[in-house]
C-alpha atoms as a PDB file:
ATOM      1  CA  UNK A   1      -2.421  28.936 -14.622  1.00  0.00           C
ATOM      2  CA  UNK A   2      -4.119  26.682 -17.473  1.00  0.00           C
ATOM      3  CA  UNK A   3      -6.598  28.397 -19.382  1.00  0.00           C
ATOM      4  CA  UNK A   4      -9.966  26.974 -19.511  1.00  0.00           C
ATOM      5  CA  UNK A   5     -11.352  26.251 -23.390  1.00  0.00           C
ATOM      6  CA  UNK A   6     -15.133  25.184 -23.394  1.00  0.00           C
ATOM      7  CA  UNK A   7     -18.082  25.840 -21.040  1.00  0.00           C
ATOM      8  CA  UNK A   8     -17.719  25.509 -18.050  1.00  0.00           C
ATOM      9  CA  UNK A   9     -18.191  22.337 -16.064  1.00  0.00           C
ATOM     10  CA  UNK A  10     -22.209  22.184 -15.029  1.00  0.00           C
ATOM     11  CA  UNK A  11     -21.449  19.640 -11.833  1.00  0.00           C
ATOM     12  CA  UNK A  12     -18.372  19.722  -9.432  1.00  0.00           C
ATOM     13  CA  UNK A  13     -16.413  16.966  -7.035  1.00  0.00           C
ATOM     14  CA  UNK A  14     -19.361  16.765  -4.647  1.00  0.00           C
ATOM     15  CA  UNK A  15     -22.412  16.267  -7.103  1.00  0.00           C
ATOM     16  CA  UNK A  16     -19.787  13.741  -8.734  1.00  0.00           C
ATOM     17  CA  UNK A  17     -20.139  11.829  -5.640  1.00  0.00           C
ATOM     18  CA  UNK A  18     -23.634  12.152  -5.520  1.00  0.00           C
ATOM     19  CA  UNK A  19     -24.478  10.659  -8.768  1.00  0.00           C
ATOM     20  CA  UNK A  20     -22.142   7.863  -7.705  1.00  0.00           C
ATOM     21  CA  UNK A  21     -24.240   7.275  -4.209  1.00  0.00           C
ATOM     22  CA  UNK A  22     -27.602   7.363  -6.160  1.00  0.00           C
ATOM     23  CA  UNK A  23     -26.849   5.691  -8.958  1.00  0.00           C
ATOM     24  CA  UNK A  24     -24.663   2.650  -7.721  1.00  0.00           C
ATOM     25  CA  UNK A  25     -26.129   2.455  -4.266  1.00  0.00           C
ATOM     26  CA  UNK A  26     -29.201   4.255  -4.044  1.00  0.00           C
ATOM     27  CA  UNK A  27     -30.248   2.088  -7.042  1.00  0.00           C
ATOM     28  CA  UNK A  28     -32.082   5.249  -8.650  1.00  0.00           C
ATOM     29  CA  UNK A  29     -32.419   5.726 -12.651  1.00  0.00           C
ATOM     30  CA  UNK A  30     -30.417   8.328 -14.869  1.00  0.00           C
ATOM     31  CA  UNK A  31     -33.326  10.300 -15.499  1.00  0.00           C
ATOM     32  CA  UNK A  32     -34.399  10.454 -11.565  1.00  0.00           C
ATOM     33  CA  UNK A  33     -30.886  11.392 -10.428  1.00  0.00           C
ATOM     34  CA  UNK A  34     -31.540  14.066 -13.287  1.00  0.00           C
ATOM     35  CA  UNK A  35     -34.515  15.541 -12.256  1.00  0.00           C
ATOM     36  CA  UNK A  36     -33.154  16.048  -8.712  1.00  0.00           C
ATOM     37  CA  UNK A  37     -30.087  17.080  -9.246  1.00  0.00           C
ATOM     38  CA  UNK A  38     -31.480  19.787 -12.199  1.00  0.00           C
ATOM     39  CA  UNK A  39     -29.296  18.853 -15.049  1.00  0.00           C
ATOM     40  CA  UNK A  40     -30.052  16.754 -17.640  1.00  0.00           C
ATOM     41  CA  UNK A  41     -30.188  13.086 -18.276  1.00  0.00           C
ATOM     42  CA  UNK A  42     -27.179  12.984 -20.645  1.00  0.00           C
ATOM     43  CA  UNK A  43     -25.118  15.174 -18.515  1.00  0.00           C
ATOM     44  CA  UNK A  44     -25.446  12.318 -15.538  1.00  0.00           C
ATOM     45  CA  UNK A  45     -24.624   9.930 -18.685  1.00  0.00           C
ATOM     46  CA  UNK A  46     -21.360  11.682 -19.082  1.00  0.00           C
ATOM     47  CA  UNK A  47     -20.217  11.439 -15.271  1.00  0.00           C
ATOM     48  CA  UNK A  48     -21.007   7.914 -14.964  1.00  0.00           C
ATOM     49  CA  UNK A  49     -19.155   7.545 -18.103  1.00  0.00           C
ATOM     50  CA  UNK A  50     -15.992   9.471 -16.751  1.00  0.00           C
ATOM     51  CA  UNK A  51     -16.419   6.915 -13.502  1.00  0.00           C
ATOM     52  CA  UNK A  52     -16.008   3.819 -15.538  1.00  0.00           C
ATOM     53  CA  UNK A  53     -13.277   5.373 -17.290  1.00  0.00           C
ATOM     54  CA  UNK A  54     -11.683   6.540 -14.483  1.00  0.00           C
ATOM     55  CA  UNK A  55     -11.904   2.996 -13.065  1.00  0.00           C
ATOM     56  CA  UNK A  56     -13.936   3.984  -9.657  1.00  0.00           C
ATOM     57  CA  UNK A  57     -16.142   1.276  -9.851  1.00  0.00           C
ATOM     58  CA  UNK A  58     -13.183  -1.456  -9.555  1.00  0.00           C
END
């Protein structure tokens, strides 16, 4: 079993896919997916940066 180094992860597979819905279809901004979801904006930043990385937009 891999150990875990850090803090834990603040949003899972399923708010993943939610900032994904709002954001590219839902048309909403950072800071509004933010403020629903409870985290902050930077931390919805960081998933939509590990999206583009990841290549799920293409």
């Amino acid at each position: 079993m891999p150990v875990q180094k850090g803090r834990p992860p603040v949003i899972g597979e399923h708010e993943l896919a939610l900032i994904d819905r709002l954001y590219m279809k839902e048309r909403m901004s950072v800071r509004d997916i933010a403020d629903v979801m409870g985290v902050s904006h930077m931390t919805v930043w960081r998933a939509l940066r590990e999206f583009d990385e990841a290549g799920a937009w293409n």
